[in-house]
PDB file of N, CA and C in Angstrom:
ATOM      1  N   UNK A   1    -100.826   0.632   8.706  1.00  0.00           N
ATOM      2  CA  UNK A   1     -99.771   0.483   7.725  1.00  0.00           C
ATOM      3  C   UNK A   1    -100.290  -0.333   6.544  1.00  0.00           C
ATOM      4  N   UNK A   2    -100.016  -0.171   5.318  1.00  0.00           N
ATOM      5  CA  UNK A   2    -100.099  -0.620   4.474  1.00  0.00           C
ATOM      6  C   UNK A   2     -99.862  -1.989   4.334  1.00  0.00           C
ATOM      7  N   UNK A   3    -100.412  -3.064   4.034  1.00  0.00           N
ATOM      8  CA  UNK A   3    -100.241  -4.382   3.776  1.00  0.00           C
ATOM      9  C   UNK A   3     -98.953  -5.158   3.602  1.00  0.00           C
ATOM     10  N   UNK A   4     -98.792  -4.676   2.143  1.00  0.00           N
ATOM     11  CA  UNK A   4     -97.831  -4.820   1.596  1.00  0.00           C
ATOM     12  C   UNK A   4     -96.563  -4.537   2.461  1.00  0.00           C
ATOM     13  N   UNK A   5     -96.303  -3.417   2.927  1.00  0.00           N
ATOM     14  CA  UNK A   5     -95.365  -2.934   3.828  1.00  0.00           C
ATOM     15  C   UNK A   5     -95.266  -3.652   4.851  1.00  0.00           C
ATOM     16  N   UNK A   6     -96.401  -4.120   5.590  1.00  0.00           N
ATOM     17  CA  UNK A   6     -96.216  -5.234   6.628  1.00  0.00           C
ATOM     18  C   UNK A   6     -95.816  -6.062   6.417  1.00  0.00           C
ATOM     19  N   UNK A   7     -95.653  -6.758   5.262  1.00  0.00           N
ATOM     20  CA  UNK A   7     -95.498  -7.866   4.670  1.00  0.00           C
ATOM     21  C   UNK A   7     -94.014  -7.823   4.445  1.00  0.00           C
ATOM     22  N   UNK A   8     -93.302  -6.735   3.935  1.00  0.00           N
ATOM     23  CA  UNK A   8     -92.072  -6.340   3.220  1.00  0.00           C
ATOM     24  C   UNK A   8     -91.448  -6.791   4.787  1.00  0.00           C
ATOM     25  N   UNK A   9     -91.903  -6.066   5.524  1.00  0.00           N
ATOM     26  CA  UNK A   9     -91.125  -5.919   7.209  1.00  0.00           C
ATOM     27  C   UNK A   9     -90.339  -7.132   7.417  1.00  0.00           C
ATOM     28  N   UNK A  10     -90.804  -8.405   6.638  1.00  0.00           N
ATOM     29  CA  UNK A  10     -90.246  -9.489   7.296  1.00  0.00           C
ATOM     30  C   UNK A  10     -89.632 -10.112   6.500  1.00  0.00           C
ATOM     31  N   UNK A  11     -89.621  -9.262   5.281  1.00  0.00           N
ATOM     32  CA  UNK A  11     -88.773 -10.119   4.091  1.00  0.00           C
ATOM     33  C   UNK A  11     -87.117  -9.055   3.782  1.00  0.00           C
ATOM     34  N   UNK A  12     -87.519  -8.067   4.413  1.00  0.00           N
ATOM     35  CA  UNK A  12     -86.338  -7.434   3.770  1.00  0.00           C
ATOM     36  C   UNK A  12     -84.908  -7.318   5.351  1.00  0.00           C
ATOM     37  N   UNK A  13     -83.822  -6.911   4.945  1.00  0.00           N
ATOM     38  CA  UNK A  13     -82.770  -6.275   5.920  1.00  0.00           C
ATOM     39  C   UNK A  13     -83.192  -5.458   6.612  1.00  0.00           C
ATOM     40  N   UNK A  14     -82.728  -5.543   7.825  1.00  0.00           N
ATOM     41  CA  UNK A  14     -82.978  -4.809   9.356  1.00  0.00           C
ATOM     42  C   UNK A  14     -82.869  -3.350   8.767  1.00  0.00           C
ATOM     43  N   UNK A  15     -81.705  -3.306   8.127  1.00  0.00           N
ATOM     44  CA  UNK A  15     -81.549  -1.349   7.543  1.00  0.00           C
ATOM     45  C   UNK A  15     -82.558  -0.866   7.168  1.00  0.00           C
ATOM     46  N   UNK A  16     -83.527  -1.302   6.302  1.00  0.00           N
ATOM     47  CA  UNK A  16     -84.492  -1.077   6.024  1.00  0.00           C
ATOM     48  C   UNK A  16     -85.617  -0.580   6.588  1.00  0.00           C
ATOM     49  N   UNK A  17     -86.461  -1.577   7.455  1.00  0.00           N
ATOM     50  CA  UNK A  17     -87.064  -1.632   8.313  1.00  0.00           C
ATOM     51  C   UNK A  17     -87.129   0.355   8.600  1.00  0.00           C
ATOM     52  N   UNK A  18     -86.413   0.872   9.266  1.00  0.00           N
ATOM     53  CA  UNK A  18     -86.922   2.212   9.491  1.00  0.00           C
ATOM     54  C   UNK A  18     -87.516   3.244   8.857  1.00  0.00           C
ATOM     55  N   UNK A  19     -87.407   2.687   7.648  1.00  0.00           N
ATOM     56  CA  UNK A  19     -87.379   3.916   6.391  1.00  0.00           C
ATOM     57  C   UNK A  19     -89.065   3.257   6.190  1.00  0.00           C
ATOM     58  N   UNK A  20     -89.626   1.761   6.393  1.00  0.00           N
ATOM     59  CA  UNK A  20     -90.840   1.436   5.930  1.00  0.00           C
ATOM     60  C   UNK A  20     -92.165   2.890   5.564  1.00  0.00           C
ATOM     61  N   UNK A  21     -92.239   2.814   7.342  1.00  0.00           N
ATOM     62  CA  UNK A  21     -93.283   4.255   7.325  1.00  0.00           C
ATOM     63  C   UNK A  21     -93.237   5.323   6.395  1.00  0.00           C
ATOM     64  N   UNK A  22     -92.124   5.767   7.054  1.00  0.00           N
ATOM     65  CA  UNK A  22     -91.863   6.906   5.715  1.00  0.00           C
ATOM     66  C   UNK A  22     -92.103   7.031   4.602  1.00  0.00           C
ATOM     67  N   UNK A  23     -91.367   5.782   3.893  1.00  0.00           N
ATOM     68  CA  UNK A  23     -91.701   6.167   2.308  1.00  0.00           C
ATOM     69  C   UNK A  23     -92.988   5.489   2.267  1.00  0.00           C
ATOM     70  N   UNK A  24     -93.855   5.023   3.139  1.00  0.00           N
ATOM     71  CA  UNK A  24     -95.432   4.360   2.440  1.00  0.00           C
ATOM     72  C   UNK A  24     -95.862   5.875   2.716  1.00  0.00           C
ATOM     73  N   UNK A  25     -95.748   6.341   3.649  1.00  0.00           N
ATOM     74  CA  UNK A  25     -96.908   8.213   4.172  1.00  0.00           C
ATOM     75  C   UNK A  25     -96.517   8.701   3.315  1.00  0.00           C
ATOM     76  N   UNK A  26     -95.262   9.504   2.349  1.00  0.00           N
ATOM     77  CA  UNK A  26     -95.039  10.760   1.717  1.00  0.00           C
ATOM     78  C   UNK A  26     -95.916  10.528   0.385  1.00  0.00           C
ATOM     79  N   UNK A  27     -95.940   9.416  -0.421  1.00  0.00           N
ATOM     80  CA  UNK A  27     -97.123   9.539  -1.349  1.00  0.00           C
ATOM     81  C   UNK A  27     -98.426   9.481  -1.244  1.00  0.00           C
ATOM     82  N   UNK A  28     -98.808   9.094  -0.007  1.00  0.00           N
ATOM     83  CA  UNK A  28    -100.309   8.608   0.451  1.00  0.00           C
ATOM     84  C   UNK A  28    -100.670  10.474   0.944  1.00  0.00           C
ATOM     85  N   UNK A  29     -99.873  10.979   1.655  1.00  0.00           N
ATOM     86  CA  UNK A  29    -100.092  11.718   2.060  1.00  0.00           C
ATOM     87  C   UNK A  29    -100.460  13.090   1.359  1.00  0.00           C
ATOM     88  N   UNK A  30     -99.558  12.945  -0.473  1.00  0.00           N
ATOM     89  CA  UNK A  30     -99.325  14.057  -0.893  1.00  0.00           C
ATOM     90  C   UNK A  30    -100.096  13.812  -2.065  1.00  0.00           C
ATOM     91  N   UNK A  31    -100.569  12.578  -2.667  1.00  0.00           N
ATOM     92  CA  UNK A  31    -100.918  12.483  -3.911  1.00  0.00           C
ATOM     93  C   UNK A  31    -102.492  11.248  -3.345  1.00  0.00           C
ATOM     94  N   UNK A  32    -102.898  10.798  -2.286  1.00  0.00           N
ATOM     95  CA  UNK A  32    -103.869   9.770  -2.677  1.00  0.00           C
ATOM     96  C   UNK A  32    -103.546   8.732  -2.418  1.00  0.00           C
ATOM     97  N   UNK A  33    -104.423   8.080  -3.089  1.00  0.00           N
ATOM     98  CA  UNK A  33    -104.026   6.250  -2.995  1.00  0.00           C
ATOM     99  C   UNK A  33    -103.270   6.060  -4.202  1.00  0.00           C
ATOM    100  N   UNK A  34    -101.704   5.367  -3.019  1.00  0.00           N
ATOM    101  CA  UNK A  34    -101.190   4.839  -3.913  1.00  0.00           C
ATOM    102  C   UNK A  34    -101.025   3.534  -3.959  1.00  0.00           C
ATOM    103  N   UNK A  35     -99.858   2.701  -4.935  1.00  0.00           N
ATOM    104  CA  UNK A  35     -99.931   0.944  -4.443  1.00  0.00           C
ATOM    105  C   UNK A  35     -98.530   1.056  -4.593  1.00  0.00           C
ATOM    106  N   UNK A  36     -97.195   0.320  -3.713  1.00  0.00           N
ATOM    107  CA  UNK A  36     -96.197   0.360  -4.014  1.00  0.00           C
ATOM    108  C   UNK A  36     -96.009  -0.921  -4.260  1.00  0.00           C
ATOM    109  N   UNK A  37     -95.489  -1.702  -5.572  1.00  0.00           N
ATOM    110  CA  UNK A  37     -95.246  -2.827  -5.950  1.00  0.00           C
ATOM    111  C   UNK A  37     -94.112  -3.104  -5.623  1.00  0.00           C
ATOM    112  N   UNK A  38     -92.629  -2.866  -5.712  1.00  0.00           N
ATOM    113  CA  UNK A  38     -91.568  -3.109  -5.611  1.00  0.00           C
ATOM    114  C   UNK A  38     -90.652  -2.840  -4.928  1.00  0.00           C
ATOM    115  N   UNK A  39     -90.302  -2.953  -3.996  1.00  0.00           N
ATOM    116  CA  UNK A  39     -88.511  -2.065  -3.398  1.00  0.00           C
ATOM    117  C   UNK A  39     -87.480  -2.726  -3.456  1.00  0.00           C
ATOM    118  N   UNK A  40     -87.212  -3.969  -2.261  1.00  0.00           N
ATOM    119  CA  UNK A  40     -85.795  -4.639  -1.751  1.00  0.00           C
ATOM    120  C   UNK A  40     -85.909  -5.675  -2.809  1.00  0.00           C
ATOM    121  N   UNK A  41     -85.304  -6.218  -3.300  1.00  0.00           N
ATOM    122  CA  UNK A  41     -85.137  -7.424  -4.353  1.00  0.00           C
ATOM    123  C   UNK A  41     -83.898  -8.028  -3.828  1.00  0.00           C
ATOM    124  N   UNK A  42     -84.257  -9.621  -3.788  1.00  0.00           N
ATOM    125  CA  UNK A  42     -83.385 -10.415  -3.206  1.00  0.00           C
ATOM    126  C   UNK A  42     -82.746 -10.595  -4.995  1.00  0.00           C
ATOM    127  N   UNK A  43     -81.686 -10.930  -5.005  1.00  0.00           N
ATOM    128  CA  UNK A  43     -80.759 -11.447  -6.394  1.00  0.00           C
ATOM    129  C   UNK A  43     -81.486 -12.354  -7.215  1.00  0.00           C
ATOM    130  N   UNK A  44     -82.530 -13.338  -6.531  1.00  0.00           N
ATOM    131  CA  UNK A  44     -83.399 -14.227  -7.000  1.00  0.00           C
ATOM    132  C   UNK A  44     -84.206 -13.452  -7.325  1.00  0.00           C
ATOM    133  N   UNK A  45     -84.996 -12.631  -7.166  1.00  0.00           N
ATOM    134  CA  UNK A  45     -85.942 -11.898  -7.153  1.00  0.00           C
ATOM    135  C   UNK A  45     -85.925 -11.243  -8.520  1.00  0.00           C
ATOM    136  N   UNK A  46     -84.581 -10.223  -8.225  1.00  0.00           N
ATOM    137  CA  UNK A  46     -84.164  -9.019  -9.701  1.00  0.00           C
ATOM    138  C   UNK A  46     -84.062 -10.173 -10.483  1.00  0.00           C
ATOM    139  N   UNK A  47     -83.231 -10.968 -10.520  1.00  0.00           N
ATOM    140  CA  UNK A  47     -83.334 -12.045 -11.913  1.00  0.00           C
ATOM    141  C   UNK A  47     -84.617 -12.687 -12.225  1.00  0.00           C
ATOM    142  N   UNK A  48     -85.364 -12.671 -11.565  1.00  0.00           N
ATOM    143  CA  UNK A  48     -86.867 -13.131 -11.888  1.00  0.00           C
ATOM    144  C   UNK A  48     -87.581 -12.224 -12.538  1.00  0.00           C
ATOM    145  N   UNK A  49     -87.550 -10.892 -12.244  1.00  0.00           N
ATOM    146  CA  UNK A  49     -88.187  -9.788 -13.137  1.00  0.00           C
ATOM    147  C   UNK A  49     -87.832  -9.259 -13.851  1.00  0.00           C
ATOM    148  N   UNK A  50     -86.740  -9.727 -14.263  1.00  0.00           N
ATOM    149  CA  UNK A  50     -85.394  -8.950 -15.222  1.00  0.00           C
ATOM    150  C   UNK A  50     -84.674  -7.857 -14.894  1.00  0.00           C
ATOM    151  N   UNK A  51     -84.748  -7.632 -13.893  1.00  0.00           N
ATOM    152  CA  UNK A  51     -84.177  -6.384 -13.507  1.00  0.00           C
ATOM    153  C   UNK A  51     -82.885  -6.368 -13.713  1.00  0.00           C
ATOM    154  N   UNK A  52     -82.336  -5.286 -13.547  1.00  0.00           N
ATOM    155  CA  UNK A  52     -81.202  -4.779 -14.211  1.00  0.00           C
ATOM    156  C   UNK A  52     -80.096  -5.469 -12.787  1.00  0.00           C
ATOM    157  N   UNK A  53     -78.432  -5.979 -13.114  1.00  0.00           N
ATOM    158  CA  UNK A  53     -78.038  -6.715 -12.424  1.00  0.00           C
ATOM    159  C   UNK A  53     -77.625  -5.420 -11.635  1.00  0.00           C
ATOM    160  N   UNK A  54     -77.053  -4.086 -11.910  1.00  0.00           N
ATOM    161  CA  UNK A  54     -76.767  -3.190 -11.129  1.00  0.00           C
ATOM    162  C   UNK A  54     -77.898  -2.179 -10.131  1.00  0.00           C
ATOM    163  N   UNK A  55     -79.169  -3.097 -10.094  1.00  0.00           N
ATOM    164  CA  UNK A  55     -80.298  -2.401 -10.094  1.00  0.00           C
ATOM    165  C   UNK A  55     -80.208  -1.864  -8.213  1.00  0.00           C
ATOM    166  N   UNK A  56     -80.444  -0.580  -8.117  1.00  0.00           N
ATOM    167  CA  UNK A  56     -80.904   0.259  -6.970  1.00  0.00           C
ATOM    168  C   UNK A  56     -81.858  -1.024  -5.744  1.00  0.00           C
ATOM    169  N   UNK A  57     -82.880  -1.893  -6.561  1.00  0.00           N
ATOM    170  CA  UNK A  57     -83.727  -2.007  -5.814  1.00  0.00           C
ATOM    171  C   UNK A  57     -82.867  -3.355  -4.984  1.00  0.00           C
ATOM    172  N   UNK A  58     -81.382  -3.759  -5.743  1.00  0.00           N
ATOM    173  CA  UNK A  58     -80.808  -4.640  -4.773  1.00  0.00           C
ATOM    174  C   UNK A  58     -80.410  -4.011  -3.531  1.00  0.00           C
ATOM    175  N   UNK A  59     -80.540  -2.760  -3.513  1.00  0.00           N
ATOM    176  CA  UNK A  59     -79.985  -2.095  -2.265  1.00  0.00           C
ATOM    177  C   UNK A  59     -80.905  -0.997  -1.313  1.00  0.00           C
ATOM    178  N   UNK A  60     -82.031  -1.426  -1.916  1.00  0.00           N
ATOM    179  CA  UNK A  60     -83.701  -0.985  -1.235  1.00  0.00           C
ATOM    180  C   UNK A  60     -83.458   0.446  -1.074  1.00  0.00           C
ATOM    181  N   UNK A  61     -82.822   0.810  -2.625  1.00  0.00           N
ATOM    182  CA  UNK A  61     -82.532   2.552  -2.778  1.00  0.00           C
ATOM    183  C   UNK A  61     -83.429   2.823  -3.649  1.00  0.00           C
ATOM    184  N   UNK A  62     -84.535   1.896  -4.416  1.00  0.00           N
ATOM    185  CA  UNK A  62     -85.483   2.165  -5.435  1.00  0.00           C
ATOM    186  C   UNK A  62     -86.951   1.132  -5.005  1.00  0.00           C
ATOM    187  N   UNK A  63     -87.781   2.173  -5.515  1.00  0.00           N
ATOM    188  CA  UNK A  63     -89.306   1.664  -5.231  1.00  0.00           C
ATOM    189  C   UNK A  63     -89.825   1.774  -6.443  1.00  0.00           C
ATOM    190  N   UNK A  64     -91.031   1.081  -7.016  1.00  0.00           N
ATOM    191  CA  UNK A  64     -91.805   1.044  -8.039  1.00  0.00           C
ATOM    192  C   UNK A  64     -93.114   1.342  -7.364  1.00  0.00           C
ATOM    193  N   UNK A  65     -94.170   2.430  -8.368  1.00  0.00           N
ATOM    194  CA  UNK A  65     -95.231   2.776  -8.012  1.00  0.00           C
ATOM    195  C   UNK A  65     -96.179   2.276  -8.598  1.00  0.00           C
ATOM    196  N   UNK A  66     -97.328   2.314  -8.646  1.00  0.00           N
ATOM    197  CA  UNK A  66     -98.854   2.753  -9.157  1.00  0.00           C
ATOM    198  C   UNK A  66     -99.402   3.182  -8.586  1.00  0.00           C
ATOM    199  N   UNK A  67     -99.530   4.904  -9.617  1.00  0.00           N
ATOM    200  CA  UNK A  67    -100.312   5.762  -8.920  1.00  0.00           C
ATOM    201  C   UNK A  67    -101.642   6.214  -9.954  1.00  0.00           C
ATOM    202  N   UNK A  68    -102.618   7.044  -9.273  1.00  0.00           N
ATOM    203  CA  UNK A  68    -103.702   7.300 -10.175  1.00  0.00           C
ATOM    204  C   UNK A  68    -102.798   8.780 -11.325  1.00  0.00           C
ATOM    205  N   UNK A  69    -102.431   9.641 -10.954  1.00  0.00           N
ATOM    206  CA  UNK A  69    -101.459  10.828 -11.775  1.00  0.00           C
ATOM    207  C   UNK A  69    -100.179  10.319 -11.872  1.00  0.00           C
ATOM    208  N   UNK A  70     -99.242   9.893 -13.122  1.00  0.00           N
ATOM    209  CA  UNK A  70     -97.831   9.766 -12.658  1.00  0.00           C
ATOM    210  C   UNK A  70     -97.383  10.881 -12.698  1.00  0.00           C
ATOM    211  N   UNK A  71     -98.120  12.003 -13.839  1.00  0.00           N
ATOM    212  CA  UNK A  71     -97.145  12.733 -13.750  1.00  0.00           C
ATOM    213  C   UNK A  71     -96.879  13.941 -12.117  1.00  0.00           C
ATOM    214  N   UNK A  72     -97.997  14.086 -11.725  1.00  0.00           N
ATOM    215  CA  UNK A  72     -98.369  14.408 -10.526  1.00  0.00           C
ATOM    216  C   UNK A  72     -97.548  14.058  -9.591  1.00  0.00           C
ATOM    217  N   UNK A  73     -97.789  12.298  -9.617  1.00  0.00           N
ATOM    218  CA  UNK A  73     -96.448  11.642  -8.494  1.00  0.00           C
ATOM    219  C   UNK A  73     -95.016  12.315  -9.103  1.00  0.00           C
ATOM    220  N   UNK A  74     -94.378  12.059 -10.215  1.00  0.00           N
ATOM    221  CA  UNK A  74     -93.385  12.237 -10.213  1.00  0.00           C
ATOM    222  C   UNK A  74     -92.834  13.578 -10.139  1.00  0.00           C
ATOM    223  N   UNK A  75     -93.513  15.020 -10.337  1.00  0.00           N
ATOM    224  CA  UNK A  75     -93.391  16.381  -9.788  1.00  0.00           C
ATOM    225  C   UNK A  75     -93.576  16.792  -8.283  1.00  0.00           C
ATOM    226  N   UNK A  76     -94.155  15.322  -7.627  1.00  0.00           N
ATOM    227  CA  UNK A  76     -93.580  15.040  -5.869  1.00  0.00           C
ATOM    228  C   UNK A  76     -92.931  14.883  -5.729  1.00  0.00           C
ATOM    229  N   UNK A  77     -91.808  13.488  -6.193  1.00  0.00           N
ATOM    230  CA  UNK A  77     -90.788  12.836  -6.151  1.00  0.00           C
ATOM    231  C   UNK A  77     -89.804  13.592  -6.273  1.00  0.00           C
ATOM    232  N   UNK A  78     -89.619  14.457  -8.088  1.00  0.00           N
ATOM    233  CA  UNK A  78     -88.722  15.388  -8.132  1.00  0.00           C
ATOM    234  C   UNK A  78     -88.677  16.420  -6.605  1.00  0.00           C
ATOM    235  N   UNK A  79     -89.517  16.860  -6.248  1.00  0.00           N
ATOM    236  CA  UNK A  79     -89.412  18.062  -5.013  1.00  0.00           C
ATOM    237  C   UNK A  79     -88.921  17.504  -4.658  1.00  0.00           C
ATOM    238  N   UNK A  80     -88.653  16.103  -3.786  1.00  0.00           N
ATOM    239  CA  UNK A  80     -88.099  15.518  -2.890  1.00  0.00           C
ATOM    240  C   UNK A  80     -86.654  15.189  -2.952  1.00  0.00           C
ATOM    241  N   UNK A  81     -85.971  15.984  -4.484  1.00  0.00           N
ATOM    242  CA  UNK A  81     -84.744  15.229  -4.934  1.00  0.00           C
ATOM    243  C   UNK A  81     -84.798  13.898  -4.965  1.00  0.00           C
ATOM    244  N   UNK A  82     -85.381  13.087  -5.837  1.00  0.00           N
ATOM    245  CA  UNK A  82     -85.253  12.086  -5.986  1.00  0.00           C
ATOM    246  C   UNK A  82     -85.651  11.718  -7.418  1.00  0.00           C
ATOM    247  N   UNK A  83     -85.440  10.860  -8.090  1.00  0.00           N
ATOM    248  CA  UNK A  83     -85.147  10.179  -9.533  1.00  0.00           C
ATOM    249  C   UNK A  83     -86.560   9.527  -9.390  1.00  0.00           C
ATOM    250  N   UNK A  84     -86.958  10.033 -10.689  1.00  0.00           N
ATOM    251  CA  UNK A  84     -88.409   9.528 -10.819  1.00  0.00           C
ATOM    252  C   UNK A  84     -88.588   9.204 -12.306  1.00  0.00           C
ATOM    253  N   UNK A  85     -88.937   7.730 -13.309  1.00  0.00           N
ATOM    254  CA  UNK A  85     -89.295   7.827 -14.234  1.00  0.00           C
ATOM    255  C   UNK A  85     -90.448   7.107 -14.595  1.00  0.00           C
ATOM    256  N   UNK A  86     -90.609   7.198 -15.361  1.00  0.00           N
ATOM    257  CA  UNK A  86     -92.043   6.884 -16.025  1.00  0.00           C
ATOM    258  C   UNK A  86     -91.559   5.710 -17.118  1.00  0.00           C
ATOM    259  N   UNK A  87     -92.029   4.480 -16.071  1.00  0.00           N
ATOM    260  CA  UNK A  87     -91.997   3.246 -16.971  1.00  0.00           C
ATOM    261  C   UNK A  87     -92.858   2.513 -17.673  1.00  0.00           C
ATOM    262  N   UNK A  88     -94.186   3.378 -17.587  1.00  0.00           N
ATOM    263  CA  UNK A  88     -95.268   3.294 -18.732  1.00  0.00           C
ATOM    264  C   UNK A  88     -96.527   2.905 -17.550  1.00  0.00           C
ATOM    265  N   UNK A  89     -96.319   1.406 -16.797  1.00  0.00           N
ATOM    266  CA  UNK A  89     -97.568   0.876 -16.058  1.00  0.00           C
ATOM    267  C   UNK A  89     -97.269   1.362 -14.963  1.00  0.00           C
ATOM    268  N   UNK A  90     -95.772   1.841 -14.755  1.00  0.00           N
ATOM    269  CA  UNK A  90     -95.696   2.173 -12.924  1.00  0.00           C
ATOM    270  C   UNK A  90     -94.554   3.311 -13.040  1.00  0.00           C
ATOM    271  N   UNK A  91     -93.930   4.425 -11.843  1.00  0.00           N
ATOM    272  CA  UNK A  91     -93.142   4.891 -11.949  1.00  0.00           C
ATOM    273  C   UNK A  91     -92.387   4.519 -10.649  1.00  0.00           C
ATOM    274  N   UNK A  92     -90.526   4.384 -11.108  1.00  0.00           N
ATOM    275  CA  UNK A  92     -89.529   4.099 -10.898  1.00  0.00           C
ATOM    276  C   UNK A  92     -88.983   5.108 -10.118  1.00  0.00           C
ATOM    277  N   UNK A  93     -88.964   4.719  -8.730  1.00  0.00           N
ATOM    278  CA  UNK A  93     -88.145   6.157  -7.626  1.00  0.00           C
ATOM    279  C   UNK A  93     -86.822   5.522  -7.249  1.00  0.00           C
ATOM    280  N   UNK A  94     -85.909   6.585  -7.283  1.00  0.00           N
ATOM    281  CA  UNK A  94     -85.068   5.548  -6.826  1.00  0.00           C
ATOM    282  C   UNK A  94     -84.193   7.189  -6.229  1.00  0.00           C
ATOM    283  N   UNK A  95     -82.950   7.198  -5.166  1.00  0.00           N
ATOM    284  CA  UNK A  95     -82.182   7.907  -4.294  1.00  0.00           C
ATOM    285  C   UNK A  95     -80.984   8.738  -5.437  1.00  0.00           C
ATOM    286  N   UNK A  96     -80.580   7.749  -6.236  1.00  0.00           N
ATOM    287  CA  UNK A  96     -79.283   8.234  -6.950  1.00  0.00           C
ATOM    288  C   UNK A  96     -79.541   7.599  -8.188  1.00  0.00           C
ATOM    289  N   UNK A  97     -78.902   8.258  -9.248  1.00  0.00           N
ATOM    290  CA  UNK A  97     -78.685   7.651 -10.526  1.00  0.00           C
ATOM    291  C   UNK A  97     -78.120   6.345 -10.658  1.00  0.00           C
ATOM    292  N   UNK A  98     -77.677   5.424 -11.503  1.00  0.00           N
ATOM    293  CA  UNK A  98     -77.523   3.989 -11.321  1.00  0.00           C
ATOM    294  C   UNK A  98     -76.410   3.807 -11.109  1.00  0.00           C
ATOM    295  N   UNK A  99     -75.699   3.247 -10.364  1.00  0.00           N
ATOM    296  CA  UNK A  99     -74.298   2.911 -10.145  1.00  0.00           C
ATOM    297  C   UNK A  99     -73.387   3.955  -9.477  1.00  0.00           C
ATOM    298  N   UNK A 100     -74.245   5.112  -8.803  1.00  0.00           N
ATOM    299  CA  UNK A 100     -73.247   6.241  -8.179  1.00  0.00           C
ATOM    300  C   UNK A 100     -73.856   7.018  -7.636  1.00  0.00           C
ATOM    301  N   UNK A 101     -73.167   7.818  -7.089  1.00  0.00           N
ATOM    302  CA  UNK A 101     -73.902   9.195  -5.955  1.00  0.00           C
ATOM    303  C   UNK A 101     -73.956  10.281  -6.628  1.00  0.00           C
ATOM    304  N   UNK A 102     -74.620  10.278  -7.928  1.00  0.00           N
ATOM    305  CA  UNK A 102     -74.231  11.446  -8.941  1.00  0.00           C
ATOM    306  C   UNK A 102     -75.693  12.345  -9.243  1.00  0.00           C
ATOM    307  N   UNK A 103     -75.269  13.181  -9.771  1.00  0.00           N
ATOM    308  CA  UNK A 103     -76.726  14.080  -9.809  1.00  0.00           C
ATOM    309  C   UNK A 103     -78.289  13.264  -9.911  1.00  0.00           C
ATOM    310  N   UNK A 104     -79.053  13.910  -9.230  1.00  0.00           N
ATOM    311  CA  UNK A 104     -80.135  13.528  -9.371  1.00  0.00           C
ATOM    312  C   UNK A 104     -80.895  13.907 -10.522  1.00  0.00           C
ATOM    313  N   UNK A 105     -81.686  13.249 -11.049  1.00  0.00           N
ATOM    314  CA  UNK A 105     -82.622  13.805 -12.074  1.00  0.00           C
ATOM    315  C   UNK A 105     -83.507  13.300 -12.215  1.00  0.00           C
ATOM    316  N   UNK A 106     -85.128  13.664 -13.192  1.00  0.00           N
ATOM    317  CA  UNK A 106     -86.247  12.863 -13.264  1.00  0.00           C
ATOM    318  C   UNK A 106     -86.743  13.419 -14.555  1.00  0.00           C
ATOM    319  N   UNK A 107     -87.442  11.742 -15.224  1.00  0.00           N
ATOM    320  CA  UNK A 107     -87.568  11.719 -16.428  1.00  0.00           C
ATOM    321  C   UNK A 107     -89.153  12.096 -16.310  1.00  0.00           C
ATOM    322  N   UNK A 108     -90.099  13.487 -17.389  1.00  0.00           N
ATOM    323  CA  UNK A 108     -90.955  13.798 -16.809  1.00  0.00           C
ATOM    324  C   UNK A 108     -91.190  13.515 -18.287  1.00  0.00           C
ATOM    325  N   UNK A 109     -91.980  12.737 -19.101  1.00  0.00           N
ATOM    326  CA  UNK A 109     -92.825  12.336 -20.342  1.00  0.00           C
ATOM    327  C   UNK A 109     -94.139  12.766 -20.158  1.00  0.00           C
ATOM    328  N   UNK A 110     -94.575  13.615 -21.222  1.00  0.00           N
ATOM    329  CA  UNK A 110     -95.824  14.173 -21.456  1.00  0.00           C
ATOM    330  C   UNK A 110     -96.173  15.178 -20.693  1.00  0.00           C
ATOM    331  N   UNK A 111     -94.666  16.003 -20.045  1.00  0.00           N
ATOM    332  CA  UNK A 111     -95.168  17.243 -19.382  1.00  0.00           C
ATOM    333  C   UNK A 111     -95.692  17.962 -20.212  1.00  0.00           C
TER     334      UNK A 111
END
């Protein structure tokens, strides 16, 4: 398992915890080496990075990447139904649009 992910195991909510594996294999598996910087954010945390106060990753429904292709990663992500954008140094996955269970979509720059 990935480091980082081991590491996450003990910082984040029990809910969590199952989903670890999963989402570290589907990009490793489909695109390479990847690095996942971000998921669960404690309230201290999102306010430390500025994150947005309604932000996904308070509810470990959004991950931040670095990958070697984004656009590559994020024409994975999309297959997967899932929200993928391109935030310049990393790309932004996240389950649902912000604040609701509403269509999915992904922002694809420089297709």
């Amino acid at each position: 398992m990935n480091p980082y992910l081991s590491w996450l195991r003990g910082t984040i909510p029990q809910f969590v915890n199952a989903n670890l594996d999963a989402l570290g294999q589907l990009p490793r598996d489909q695109l390479g080496q990847v690095r996942l910087t971000s998921w669960f954010r404690s309230a201290a945390d999102n306010a430390r990075v500025g994150g947005a106060a309604q932000s996904q990753h308070r509810l470990a429904l959004a991950t931040d990447w670095v990958v070697p292709d984004r656009l590559r990663f994020m024409r994975e992500m999309q297959r997967q139904n899932l929200v993928a954008i391109d935030e310049g140094d990393h790309v932004h996955v996240q389950a649902f649009t912000s604040g609701a269970l509403s269509p999915v979509f992904s922002a694809l720059f420089g297709a």
